[in-house]
C-alpha atoms as a PDB file:
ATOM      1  CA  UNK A   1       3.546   9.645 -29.895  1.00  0.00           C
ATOM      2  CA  UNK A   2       5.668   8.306 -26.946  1.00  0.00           C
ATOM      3  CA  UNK A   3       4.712   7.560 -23.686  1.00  0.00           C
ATOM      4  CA  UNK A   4       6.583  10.813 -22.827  1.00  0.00           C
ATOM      5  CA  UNK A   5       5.112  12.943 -25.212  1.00  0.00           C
ATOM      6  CA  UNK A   6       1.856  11.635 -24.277  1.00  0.00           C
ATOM      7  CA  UNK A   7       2.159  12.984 -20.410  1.00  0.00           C
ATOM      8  CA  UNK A   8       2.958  15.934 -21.563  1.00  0.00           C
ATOM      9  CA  UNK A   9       0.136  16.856 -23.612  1.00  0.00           C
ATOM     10  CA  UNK A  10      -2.156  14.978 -20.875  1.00  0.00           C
ATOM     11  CA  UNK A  11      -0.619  17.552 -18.231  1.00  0.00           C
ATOM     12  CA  UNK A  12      -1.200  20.211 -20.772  1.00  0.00           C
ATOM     13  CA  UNK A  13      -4.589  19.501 -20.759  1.00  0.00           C
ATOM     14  CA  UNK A  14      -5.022  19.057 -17.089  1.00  0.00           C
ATOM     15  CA  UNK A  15      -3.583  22.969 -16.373  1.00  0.00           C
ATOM     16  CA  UNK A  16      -5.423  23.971 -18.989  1.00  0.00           C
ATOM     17  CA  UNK A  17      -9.074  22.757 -17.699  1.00  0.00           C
ATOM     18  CA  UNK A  18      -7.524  23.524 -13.908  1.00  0.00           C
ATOM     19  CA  UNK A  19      -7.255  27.614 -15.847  1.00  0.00           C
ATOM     20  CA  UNK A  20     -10.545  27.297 -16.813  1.00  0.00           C
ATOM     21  CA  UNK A  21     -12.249  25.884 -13.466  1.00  0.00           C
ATOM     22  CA  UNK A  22     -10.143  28.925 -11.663  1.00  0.00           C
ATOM     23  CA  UNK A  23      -9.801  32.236 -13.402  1.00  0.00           C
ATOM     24  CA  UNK A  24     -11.821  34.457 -12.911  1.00  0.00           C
ATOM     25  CA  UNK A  25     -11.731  35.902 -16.150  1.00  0.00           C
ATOM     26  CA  UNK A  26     -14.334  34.659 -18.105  1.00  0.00           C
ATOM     27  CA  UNK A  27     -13.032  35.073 -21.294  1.00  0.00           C
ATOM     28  CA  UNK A  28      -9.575  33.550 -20.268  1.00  0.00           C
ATOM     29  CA  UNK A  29     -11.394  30.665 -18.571  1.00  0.00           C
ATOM     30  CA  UNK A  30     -13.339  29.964 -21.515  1.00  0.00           C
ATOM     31  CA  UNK A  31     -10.420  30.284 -23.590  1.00  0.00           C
ATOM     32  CA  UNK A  32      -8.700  28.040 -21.641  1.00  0.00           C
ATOM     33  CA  UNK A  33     -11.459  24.771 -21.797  1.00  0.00           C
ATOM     34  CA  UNK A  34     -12.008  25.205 -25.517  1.00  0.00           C
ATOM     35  CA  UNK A  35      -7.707  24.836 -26.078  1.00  0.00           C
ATOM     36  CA  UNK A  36      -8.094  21.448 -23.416  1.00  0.00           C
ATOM     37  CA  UNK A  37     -11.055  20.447 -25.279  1.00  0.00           C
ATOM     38  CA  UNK A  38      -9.457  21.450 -29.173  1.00  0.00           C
ATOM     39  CA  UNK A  39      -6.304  18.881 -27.942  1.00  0.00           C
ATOM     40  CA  UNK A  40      -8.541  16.361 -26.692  1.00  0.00           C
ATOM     41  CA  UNK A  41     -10.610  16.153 -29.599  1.00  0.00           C
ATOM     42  CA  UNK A  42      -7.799  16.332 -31.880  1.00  0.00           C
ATOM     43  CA  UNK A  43      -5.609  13.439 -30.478  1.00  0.00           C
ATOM     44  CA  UNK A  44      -8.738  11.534 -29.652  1.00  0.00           C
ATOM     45  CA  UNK A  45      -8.834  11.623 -25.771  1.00  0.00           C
ATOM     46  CA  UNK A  46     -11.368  11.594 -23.282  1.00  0.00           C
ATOM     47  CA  UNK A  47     -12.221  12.842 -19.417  1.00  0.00           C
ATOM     48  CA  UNK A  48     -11.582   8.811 -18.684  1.00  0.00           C
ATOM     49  CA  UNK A  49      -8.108   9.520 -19.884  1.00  0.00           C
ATOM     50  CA  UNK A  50      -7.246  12.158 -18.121  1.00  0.00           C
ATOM     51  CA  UNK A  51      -8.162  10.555 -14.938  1.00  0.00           C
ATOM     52  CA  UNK A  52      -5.898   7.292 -16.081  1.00  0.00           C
ATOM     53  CA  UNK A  53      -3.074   9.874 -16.193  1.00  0.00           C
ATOM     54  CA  UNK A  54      -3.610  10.769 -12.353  1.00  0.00           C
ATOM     55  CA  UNK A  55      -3.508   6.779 -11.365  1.00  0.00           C
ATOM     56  CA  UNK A  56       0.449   6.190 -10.413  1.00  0.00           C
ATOM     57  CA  UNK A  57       1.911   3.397  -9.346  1.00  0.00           C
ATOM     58  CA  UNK A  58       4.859   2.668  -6.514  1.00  0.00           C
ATOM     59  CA  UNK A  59       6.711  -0.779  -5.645  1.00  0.00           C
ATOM     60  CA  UNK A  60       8.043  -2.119  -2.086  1.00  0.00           C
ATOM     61  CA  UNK A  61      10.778  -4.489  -3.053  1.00  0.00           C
ATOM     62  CA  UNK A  62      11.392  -4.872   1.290  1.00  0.00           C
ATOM     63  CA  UNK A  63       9.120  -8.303   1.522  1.00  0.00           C
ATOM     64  CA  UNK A  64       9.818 -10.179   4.296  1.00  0.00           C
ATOM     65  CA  UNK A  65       8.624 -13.226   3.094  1.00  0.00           C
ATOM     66  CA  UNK A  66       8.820 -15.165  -0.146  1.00  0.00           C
ATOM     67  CA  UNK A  67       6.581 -17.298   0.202  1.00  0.00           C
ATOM     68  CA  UNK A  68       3.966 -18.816  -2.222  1.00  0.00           C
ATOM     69  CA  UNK A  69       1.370 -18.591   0.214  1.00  0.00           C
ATOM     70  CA  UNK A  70       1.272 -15.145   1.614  1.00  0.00           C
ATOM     71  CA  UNK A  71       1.315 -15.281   5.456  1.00  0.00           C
ATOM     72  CA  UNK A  72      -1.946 -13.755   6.765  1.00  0.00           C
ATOM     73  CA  UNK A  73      -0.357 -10.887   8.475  1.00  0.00           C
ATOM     74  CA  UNK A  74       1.333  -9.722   5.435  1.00  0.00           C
ATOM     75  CA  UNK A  75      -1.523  -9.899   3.627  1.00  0.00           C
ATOM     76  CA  UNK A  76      -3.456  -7.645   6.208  1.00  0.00           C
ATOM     77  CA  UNK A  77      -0.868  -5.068   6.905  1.00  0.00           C
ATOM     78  CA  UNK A  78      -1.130  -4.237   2.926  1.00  0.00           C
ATOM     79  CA  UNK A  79      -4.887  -4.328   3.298  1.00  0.00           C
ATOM     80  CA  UNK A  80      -4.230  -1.630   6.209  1.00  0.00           C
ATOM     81  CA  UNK A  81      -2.075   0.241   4.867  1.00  0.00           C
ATOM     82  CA  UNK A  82      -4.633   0.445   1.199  1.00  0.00           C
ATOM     83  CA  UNK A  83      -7.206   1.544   3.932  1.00  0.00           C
ATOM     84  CA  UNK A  84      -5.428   4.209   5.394  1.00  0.00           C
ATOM     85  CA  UNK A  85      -4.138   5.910   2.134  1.00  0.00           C
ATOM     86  CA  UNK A  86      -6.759   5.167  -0.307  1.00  0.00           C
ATOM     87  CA  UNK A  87      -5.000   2.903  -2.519  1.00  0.00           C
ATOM     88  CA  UNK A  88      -5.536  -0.624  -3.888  1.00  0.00           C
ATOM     89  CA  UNK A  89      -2.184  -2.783  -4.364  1.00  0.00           C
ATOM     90  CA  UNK A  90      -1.276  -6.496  -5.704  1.00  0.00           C
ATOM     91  CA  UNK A  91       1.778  -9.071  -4.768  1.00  0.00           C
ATOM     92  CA  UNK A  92       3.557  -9.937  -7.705  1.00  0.00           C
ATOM     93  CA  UNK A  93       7.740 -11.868  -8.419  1.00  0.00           C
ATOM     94  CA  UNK A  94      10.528 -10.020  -9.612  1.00  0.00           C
ATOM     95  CA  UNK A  95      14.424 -11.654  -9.664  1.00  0.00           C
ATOM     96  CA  UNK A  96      16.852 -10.483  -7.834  1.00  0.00           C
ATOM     97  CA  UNK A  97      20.998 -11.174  -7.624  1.00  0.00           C
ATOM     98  CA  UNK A  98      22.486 -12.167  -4.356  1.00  0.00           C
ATOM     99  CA  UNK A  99      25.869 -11.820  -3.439  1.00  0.00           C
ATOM    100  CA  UNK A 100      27.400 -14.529  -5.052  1.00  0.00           C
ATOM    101  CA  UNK A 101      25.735 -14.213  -8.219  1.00  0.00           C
ATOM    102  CA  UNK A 102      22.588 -16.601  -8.068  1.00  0.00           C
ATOM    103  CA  UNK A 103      19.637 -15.557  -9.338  1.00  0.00           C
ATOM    104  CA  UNK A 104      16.685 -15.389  -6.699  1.00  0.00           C
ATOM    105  CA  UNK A 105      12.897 -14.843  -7.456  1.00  0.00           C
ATOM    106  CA  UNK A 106      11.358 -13.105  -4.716  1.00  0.00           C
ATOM    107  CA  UNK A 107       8.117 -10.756  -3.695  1.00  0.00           C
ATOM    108  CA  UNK A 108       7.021  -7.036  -4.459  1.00  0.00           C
ATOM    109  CA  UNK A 109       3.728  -5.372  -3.302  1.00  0.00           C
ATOM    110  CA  UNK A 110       2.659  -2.938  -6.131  1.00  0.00           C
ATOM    111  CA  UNK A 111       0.945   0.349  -4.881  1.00  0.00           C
ATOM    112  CA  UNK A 112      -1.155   2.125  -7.264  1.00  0.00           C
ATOM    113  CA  UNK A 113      -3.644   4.826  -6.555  1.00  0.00           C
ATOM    114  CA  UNK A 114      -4.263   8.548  -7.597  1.00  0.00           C
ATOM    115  CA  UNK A 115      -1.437  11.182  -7.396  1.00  0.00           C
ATOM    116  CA  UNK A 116       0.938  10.696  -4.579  1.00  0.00           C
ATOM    117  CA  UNK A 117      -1.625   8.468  -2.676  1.00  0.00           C
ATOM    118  CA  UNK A 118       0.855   5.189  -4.007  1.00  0.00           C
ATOM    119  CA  UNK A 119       3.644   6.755  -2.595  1.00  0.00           C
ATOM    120  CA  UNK A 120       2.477   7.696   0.853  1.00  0.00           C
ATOM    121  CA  UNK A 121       1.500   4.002   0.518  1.00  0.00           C
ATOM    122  CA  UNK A 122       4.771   2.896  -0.076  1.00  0.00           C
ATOM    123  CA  UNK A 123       6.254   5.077   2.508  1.00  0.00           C
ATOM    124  CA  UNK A 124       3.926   3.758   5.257  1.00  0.00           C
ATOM    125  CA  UNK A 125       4.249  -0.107   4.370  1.00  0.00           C
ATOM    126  CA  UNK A 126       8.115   0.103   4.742  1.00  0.00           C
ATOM    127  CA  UNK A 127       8.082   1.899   8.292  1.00  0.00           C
ATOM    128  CA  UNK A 128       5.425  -0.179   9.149  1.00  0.00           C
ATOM    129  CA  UNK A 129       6.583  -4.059   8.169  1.00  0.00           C
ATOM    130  CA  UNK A 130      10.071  -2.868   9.854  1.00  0.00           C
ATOM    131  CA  UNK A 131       8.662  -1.903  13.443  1.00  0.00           C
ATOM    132  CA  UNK A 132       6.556  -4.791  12.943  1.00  0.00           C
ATOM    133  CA  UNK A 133       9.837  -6.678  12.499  1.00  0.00           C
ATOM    134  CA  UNK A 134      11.575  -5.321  15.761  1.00  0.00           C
ATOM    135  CA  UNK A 135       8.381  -5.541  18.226  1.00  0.00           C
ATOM    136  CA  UNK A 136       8.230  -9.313  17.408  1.00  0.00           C
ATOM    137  CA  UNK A 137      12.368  -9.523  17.849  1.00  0.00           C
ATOM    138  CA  UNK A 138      11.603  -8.024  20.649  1.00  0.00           C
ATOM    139  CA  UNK A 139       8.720  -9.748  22.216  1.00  0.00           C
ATOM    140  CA  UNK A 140      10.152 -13.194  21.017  1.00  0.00           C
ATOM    141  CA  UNK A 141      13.311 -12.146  22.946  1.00  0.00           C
ATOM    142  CA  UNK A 142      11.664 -10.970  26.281  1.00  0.00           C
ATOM    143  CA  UNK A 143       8.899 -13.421  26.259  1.00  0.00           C
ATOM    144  CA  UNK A 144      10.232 -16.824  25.554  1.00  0.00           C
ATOM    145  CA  UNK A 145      14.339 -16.351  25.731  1.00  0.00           C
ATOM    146  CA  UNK A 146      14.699 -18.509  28.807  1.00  0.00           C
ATOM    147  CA  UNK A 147      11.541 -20.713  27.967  1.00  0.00           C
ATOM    148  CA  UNK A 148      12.535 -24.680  25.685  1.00  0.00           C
ATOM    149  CA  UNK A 149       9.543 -24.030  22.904  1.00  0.00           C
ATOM    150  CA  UNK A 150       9.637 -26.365  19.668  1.00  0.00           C
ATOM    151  CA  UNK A 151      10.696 -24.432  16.693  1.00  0.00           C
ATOM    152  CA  UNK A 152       7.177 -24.770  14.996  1.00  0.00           C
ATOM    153  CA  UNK A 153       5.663 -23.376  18.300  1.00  0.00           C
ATOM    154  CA  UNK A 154       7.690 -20.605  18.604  1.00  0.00           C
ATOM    155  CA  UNK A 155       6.975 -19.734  15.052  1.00  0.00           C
ATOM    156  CA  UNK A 156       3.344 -20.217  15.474  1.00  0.00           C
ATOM    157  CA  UNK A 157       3.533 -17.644  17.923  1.00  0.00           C
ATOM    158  CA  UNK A 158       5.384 -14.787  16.313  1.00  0.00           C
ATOM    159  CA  UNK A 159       2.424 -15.293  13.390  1.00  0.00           C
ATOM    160  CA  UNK A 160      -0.029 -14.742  16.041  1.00  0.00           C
ATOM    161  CA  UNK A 161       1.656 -12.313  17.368  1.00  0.00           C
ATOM    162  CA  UNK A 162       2.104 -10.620  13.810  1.00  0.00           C
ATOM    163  CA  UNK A 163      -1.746 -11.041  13.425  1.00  0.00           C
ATOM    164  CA  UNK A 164      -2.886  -9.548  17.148  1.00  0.00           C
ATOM    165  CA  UNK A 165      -0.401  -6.214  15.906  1.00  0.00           C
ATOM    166  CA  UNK A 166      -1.707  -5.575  12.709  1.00  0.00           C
ATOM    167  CA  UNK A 167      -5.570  -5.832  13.821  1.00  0.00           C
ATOM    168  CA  UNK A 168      -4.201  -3.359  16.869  1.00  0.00           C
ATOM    169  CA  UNK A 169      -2.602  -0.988  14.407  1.00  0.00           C
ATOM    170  CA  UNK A 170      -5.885  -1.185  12.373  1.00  0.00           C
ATOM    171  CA  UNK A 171      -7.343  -0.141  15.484  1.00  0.00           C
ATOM    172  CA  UNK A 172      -5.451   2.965  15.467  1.00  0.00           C
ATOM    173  CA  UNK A 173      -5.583   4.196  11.715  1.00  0.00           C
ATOM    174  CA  UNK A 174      -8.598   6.320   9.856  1.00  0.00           C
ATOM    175  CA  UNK A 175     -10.725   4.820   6.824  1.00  0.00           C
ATOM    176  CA  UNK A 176     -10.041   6.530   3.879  1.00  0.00           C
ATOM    177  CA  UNK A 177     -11.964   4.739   1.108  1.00  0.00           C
ATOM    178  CA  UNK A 178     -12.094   6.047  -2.926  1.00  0.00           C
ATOM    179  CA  UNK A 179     -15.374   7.157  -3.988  1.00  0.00           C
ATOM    180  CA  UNK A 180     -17.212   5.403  -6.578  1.00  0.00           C
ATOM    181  CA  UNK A 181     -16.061   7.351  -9.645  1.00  0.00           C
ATOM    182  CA  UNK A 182     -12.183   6.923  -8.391  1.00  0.00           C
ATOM    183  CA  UNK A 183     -12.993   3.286  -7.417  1.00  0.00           C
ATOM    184  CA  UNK A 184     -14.182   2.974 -11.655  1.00  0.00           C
ATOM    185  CA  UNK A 185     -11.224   4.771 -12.631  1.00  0.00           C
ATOM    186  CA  UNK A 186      -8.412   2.923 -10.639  1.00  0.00           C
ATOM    187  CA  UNK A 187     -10.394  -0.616 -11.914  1.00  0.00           C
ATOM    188  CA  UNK A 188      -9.913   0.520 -15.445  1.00  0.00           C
ATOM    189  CA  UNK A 189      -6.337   1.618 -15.211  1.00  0.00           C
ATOM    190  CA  UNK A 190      -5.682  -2.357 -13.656  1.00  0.00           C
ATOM    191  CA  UNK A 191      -7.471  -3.704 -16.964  1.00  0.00           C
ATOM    192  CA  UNK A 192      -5.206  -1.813 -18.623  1.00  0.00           C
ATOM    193  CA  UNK A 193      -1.717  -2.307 -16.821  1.00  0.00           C
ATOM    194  CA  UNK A 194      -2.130  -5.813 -16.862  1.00  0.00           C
ATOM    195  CA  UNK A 195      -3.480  -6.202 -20.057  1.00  0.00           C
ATOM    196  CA  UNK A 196      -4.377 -10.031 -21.006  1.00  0.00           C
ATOM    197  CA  UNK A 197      -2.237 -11.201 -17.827  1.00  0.00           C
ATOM    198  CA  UNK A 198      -5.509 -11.095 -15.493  1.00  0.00           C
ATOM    199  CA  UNK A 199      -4.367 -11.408 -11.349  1.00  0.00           C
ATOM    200  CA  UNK A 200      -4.722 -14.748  -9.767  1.00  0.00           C
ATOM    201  CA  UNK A 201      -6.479 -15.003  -6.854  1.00  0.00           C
ATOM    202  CA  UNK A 202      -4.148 -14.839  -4.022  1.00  0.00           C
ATOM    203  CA  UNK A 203      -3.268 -17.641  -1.685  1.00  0.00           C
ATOM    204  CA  UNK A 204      -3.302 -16.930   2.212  1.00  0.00           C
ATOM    205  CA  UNK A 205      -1.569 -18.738   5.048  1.00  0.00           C
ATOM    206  CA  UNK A 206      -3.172 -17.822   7.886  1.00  0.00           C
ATOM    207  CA  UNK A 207      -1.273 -18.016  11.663  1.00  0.00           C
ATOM    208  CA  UNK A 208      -1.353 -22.071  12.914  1.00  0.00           C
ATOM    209  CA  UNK A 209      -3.212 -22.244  16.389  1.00  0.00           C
ATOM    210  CA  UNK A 210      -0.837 -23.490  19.010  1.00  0.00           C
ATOM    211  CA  UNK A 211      -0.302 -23.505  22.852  1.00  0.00           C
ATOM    212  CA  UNK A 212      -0.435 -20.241  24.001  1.00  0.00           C
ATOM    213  CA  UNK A 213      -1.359 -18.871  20.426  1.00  0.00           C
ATOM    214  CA  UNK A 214      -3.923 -16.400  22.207  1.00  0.00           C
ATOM    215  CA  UNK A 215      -1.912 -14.540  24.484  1.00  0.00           C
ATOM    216  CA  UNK A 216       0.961 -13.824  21.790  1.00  0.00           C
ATOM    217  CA  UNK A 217      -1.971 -12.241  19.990  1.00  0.00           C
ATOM    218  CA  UNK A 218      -2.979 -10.230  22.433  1.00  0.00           C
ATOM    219  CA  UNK A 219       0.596  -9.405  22.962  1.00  0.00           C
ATOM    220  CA  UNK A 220       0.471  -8.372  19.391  1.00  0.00           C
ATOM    221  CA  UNK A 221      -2.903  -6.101  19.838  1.00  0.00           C
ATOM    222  CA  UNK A 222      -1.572  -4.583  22.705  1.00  0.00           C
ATOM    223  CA  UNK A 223       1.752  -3.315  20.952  1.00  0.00           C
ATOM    224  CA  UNK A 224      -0.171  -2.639  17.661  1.00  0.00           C
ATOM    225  CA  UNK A 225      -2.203   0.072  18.972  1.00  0.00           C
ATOM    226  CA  UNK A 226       0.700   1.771  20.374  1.00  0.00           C
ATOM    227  CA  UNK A 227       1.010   2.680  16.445  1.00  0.00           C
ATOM    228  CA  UNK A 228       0.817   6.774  16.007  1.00  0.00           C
ATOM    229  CA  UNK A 229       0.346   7.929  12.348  1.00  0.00           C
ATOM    230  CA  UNK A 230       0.398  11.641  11.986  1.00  0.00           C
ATOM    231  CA  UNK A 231      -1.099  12.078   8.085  1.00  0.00           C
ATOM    232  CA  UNK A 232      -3.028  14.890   6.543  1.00  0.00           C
ATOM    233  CA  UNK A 233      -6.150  13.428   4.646  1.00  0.00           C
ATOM    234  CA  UNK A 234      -8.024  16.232   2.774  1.00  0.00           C
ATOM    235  CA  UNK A 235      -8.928  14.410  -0.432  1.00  0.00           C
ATOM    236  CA  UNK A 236      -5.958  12.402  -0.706  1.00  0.00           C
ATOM    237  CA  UNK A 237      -3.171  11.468   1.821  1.00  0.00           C
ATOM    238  CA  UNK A 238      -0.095  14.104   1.793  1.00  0.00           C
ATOM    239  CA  UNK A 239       1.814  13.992   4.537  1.00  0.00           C
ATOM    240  CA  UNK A 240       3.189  11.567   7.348  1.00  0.00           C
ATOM    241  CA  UNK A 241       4.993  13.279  10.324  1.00  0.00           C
ATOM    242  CA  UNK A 242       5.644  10.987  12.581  1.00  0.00           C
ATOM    243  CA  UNK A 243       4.565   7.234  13.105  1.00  0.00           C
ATOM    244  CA  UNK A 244       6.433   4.645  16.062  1.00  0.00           C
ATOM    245  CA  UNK A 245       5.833   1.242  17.559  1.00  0.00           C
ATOM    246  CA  UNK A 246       6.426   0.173  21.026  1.00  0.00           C
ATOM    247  CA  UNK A 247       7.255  -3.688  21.474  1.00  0.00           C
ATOM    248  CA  UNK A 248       4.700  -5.763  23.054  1.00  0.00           C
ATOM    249  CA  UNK A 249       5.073  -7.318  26.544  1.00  0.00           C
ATOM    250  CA  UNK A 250       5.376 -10.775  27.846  1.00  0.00           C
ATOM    251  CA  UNK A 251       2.185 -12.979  27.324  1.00  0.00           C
ATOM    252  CA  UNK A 252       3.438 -15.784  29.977  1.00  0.00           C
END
């Protein structure tokens, strides 16, 4: 059986138990859970699998950074956006062609969660990391554009600032944590994705302290919790309407 012929019959299944949780009939609903259970017994299946089949997965391929050690605010804004859409994700490498023709290894974030949860996820990552990216163009523009910084300070101080906006926007956003049984079922589907190829533990850079680290921070917490995300959250996250980030102001 293929991988597509497999979804099929697992979605078979899946209407098929839904028929029998909703109709009212009880001979029809009775019907219906003896044909899901009849297909489940007879290509070996179990309830385990049929939640594997909900777990999907989604990819940013938008990282703005490369790096070997992920910066700490990247690292956070995926833990924020997991938090606020009740997914779980990992960094991995994939290779990419630029312009000329070289070959370039670079960073993806993998999303993976139940139904459209990994999606939403997606969705909110890539809106987020670019306002992220134009309120610290901005604030490194209106803050220190007439001010003769080293170039290690001044990048010292868009991390913090990074850092200060994604605890602010953390701030602004609902928990919406798995429950226990999920929590099993999206651990097993992992184990099973990544097969012998266990994750490594991931390597953090956090932001370098530097003179006047704290008040690009606070810059960065200020503009952070300007964050609006509009999302319905009955179950399982469905629907963004509207989300926007206002730069942050000058911390000198």
């Amino acid at each position: 059986m293929t991988a597509g012929d497999n979804e099929k019959l697992l979605r078979r299944i899946r209407k098929l138990m839904a028929l029998g949780t909703r109709n009212n009939n009880a001979y029809e609903a009775a019907r219906a859970v003896r044909l899901a259970q009849v297909l489940m017994q007879r290509h070996n299946l179990s309830p385990e699998d049929l939640a594997l089949g909900d777990v999907q997965e989604a990819v940013s391929y938008q990282i703005y950074s490369d790096a070997i050690s992920i910066p700490g605010w990247l690292n956070a804004l995926a833990a924020v956006v997991c938090m606020a859409t009740g997914c779980r994700c990992w960094f991995s490498w994939h290779h990419s062609t630029t312009r000329t023709g070289q070959a370039r290894r670079r960073r993806s974030l993998h999303f993976y969660g139940l139904n459209e949860r990994p999606e939403v996820g997606l969705y909110v990552f890539t809106v987020l990391s670019r306002q992220l990216r134009e309120a610290t163009d901005l604030h490194m523009h209106s803050a220190y554009r007439l001010k003769r910084l080293k170039v290690q300070t001044k990048r010292n101080r868009a991390d913090q600032f990074r850092e200060g906006w994604v605890v602010g926007v953390w701030n602004v956003l609902e928990s919406f944590e798995p429950s226990e049984k999920e929590s099993g079922v999206l651990r097993n589907w992992l184990t099973q994705r990544c097969g012998n190829q266990a994750l490594s533990e991931l390597n953090v850079r956090e932001a370098r302290s530097c003179r006047g680290d704290s008040k690009a921070r606070e810059s960065g917490w200020m503009a952070g919790r300007q964050a609006q995300l509009s999302q319905g959250l009955n179950g399982q996250a469905s629907q963004l309407k509207a989300l926007s980030v206002i730069g942050g102001k000058d911390d000198e």
